[in-house]
PDB file of N, CA and C in Angstrom:
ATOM      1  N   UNK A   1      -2.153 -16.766  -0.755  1.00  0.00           N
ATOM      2  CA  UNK A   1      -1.644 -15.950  -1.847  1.00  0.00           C
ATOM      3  C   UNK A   1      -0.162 -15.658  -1.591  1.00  0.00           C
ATOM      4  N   UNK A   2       0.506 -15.569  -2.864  1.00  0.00           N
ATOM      5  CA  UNK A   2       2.101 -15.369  -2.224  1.00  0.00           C
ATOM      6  C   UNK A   2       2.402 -14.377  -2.334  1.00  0.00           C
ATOM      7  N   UNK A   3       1.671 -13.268  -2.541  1.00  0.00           N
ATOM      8  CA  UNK A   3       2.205 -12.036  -2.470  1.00  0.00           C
ATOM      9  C   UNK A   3       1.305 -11.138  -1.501  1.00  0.00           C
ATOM     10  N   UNK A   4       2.636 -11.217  -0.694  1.00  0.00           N
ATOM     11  CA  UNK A   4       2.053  -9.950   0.748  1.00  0.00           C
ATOM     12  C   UNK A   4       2.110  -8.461   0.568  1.00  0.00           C
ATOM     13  N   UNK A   5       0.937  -8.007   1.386  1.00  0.00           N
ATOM     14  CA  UNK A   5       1.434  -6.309   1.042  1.00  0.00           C
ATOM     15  C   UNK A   5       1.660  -5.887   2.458  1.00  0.00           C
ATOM     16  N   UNK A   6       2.536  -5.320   2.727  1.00  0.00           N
ATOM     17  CA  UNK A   6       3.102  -4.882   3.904  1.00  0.00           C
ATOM     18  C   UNK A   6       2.729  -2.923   4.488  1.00  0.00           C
ATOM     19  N   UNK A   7       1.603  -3.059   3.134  1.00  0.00           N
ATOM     20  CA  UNK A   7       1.548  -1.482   3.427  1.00  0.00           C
ATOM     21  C   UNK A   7       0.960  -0.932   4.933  1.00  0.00           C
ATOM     22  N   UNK A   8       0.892  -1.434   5.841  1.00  0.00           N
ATOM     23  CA  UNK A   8       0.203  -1.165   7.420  1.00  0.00           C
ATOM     24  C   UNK A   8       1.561  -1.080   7.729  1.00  0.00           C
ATOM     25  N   UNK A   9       2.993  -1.797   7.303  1.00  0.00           N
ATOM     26  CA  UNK A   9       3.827  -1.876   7.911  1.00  0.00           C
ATOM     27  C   UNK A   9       4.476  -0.365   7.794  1.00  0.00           C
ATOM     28  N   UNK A  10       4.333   0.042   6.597  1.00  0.00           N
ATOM     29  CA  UNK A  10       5.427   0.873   6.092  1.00  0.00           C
ATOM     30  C   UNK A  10       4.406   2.414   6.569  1.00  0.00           C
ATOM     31  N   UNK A  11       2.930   2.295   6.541  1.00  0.00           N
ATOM     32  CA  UNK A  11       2.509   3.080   7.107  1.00  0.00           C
ATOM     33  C   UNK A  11       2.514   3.676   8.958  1.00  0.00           C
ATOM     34  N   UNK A  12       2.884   2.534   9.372  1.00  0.00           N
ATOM     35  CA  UNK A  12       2.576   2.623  10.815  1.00  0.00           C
ATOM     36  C   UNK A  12       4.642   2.845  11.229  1.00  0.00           C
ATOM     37  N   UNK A  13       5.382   2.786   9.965  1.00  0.00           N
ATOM     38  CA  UNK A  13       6.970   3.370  10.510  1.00  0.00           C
ATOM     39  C   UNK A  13       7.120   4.904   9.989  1.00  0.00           C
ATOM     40  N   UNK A  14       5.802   4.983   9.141  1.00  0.00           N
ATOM     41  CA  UNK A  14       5.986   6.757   8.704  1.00  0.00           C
ATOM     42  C   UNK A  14       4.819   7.232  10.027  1.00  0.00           C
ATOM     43  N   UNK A  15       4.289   6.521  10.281  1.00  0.00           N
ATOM     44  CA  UNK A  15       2.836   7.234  11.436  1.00  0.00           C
ATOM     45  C   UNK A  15       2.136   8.129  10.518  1.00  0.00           C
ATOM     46  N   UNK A  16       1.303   7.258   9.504  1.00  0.00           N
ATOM     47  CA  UNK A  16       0.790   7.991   8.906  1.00  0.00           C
ATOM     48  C   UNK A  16      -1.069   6.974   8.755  1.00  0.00           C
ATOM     49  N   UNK A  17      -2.125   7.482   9.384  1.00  0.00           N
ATOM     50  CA  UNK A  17      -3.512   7.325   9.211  1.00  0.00           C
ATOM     51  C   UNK A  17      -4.026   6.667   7.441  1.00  0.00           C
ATOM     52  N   UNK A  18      -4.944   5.613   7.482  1.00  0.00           N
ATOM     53  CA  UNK A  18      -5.538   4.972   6.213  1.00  0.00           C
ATOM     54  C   UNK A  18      -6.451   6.291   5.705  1.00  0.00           C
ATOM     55  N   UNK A  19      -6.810   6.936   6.394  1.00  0.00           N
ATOM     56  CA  UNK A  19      -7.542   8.321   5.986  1.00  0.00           C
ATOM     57  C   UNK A  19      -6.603   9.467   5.364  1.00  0.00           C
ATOM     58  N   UNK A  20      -5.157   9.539   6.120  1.00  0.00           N
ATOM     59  CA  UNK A  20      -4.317  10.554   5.345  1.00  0.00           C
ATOM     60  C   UNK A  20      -3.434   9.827   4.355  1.00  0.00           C
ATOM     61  N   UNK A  21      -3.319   8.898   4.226  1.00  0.00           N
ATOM     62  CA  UNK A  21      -2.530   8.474   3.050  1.00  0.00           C
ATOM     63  C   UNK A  21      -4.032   8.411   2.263  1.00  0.00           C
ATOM     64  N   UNK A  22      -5.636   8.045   2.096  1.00  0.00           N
ATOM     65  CA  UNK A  22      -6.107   8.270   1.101  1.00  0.00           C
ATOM     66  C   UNK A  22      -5.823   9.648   0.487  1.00  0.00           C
ATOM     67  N   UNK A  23      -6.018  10.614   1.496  1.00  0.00           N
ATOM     68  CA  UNK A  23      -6.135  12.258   0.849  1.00  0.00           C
ATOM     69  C   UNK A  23      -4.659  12.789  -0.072  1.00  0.00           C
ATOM     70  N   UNK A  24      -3.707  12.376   0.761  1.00  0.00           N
ATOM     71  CA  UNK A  24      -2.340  12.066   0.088  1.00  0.00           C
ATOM     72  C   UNK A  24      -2.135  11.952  -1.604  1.00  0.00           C
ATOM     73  N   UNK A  25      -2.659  10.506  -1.495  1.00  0.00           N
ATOM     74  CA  UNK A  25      -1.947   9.775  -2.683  1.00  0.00           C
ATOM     75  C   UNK A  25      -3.470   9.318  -4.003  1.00  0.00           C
ATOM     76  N   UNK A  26      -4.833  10.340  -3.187  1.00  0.00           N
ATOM     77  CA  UNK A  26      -5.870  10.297  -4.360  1.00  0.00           C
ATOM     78  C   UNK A  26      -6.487   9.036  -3.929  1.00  0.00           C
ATOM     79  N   UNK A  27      -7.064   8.354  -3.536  1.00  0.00           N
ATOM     80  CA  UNK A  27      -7.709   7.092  -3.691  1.00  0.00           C
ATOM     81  C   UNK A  27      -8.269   7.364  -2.808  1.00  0.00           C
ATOM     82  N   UNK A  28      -9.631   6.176  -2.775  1.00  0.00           N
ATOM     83  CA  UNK A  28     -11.021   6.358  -1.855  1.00  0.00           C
ATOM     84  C   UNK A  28     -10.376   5.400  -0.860  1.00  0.00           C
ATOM     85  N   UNK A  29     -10.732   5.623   0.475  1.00  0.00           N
ATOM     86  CA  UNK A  29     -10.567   4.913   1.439  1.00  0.00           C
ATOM     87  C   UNK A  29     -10.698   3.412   1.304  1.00  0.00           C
ATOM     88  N   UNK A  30     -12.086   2.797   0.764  1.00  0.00           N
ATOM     89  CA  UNK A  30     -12.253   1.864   0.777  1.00  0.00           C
ATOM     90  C   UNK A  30     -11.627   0.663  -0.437  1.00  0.00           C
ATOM     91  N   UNK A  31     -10.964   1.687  -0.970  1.00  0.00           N
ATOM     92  CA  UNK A  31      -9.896   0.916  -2.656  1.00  0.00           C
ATOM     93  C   UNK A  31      -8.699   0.989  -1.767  1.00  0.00           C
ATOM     94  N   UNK A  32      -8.312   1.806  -0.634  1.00  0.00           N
ATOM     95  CA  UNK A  32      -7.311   1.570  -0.089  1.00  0.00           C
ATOM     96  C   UNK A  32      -7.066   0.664   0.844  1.00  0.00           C
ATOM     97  N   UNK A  33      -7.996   0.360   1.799  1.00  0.00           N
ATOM     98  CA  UNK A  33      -7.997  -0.566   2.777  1.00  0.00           C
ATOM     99  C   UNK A  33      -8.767  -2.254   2.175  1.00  0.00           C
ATOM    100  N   UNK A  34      -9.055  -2.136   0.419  1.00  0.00           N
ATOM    101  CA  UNK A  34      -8.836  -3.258   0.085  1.00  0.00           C
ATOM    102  C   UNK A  34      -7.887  -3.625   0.098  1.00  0.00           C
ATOM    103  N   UNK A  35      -6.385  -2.828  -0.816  1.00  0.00           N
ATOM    104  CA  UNK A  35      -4.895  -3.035  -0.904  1.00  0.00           C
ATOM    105  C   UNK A  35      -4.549  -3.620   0.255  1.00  0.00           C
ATOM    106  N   UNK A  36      -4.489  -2.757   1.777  1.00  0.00           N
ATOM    107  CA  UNK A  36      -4.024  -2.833   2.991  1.00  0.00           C
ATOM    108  C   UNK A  36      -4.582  -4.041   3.029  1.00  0.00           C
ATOM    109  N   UNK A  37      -5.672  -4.579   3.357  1.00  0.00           N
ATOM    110  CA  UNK A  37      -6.038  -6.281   3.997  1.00  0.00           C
ATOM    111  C   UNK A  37      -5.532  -6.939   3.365  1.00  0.00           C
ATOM    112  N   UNK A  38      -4.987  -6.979   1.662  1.00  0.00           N
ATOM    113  CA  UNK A  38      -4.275  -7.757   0.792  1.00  0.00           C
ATOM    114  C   UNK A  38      -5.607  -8.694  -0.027  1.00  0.00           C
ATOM    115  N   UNK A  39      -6.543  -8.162  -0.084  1.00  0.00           N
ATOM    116  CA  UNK A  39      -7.620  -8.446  -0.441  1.00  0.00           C
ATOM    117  C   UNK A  39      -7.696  -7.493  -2.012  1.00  0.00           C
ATOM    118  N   UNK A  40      -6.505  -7.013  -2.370  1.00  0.00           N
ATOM    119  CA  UNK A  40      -6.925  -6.667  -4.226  1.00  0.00           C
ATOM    120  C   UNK A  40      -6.364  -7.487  -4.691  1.00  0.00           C
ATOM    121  N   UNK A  41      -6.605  -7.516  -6.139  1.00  0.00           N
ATOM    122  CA  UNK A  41      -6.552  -8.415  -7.116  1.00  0.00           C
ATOM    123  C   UNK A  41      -5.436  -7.980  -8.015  1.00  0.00           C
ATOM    124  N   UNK A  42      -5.019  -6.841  -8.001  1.00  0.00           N
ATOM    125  CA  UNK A  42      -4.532  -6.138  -9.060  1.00  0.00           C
ATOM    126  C   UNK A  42      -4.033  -4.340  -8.282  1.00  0.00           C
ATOM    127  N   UNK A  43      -2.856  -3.496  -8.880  1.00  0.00           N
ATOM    128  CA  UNK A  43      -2.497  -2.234  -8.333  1.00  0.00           C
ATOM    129  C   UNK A  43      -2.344  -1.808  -9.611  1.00  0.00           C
ATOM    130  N   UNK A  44      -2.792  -0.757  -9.561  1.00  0.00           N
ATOM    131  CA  UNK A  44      -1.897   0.014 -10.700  1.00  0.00           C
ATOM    132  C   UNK A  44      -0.745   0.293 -10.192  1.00  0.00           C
ATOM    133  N   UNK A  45       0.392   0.643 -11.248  1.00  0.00           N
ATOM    134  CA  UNK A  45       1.981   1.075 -11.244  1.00  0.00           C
ATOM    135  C   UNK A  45       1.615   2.339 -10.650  1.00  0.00           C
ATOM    136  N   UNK A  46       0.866   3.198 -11.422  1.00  0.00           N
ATOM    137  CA  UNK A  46       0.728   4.636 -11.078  1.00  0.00           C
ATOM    138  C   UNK A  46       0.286   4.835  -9.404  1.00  0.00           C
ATOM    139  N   UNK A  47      -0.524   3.997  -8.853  1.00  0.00           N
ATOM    140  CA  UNK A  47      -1.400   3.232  -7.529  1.00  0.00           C
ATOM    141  C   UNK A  47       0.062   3.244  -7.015  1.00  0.00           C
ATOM    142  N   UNK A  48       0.707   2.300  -7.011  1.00  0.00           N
ATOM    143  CA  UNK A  48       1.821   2.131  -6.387  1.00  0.00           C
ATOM    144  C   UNK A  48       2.790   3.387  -6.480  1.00  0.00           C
ATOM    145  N   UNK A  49       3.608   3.882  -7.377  1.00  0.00           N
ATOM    146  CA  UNK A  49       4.192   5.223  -7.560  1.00  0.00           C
ATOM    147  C   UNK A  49       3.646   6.177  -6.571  1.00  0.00           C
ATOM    148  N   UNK A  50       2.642   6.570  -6.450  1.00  0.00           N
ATOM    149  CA  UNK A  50       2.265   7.217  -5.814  1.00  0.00           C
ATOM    150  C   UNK A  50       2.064   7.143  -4.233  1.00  0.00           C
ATOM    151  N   UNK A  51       1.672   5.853  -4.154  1.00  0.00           N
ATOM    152  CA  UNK A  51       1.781   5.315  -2.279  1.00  0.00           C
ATOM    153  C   UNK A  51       3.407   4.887  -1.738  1.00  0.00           C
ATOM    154  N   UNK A  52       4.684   4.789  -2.949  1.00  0.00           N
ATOM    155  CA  UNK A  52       5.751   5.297  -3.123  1.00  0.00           C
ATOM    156  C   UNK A  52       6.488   6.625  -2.585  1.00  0.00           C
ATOM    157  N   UNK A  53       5.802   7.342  -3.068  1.00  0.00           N
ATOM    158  CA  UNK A  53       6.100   8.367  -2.946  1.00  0.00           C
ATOM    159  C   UNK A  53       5.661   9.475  -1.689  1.00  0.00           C
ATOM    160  N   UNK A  54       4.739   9.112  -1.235  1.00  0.00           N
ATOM    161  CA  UNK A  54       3.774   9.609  -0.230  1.00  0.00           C
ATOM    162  C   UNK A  54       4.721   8.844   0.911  1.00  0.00           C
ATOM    163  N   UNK A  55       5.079   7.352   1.083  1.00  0.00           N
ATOM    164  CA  UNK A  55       5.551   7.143   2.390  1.00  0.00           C
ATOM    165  C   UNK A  55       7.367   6.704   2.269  1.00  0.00           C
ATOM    166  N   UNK A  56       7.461   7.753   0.943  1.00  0.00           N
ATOM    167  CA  UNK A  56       9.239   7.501   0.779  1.00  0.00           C
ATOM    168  C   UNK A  56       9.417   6.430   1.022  1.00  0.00           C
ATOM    169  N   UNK A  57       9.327   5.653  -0.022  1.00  0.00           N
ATOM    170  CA  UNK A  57      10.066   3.851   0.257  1.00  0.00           C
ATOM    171  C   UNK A  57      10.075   3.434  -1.223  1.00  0.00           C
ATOM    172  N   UNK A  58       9.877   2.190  -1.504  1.00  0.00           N
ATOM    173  CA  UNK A  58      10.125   1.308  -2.713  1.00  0.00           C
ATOM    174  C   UNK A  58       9.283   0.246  -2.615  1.00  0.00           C
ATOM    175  N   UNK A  59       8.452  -0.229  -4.132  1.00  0.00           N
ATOM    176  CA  UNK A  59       7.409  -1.097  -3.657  1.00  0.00           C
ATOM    177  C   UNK A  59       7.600  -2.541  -3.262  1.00  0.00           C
ATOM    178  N   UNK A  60       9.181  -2.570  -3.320  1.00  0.00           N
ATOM    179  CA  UNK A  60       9.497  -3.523  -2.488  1.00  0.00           C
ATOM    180  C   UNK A  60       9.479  -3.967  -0.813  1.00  0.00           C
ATOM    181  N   UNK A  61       9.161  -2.478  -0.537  1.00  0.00           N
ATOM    182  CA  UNK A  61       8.791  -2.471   0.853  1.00  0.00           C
ATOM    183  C   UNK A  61       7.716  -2.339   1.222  1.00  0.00           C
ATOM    184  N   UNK A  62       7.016  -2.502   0.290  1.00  0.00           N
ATOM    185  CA  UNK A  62       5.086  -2.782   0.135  1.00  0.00           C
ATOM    186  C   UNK A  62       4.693  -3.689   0.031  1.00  0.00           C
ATOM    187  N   UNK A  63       5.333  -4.603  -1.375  1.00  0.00           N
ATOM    188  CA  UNK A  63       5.065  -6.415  -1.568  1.00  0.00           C
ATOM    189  C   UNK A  63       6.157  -6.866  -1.879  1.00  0.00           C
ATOM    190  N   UNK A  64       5.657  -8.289  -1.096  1.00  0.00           N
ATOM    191  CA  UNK A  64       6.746  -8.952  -0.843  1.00  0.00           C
ATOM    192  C   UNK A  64       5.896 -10.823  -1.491  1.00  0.00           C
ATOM    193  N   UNK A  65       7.116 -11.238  -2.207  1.00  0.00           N
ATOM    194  CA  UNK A  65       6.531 -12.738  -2.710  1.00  0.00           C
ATOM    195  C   UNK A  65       7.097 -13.503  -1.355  1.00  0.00           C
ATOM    196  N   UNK A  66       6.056 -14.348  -1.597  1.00  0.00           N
ATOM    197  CA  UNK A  66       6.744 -15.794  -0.203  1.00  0.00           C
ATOM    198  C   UNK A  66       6.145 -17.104  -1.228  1.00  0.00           C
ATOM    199  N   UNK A  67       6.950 -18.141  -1.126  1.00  0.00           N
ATOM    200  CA  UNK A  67       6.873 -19.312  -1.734  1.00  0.00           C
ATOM    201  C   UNK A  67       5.882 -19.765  -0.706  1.00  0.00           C
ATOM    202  N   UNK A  68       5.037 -20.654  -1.525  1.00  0.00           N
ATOM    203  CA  UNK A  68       4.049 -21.139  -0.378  1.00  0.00           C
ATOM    204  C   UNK A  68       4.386 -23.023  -0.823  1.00  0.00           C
TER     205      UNK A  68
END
């Protein structure tokens, strides 16, 4: 797939737990650590905005395209 999600990355430079960014930013653990493995299909904007906002960054520093 060519689009990576880097969210372990951006979580593990804030030091922030897959359990406290669920409580954070509203989402069930297990809709979150689909995102994280890069195993969803689809984010919401609002999904993103919000995991945005929770680890101060840009969702460019979440996904990233790679030419395959």
């Amino acid at each position: 797939m060519p689009i990576i999600v880097n969210l372990d990355v951006m979580m593990a430079k804030r030091k922030m737990s897959l359990n406290e960014l669920s409580v954070k930013v509203d989402l069930t653990l297990s809709n979150l650590s689909i995102l994280k493995t890069g195993k969803a299909k689809a984010i919401r904007f609002s999904t993103l905005e919000a995991i945005c906002k929770v680890l101060d960054c840009q969702p460019g520093d979440i996904l990233e395209f790679v030419w395959e």
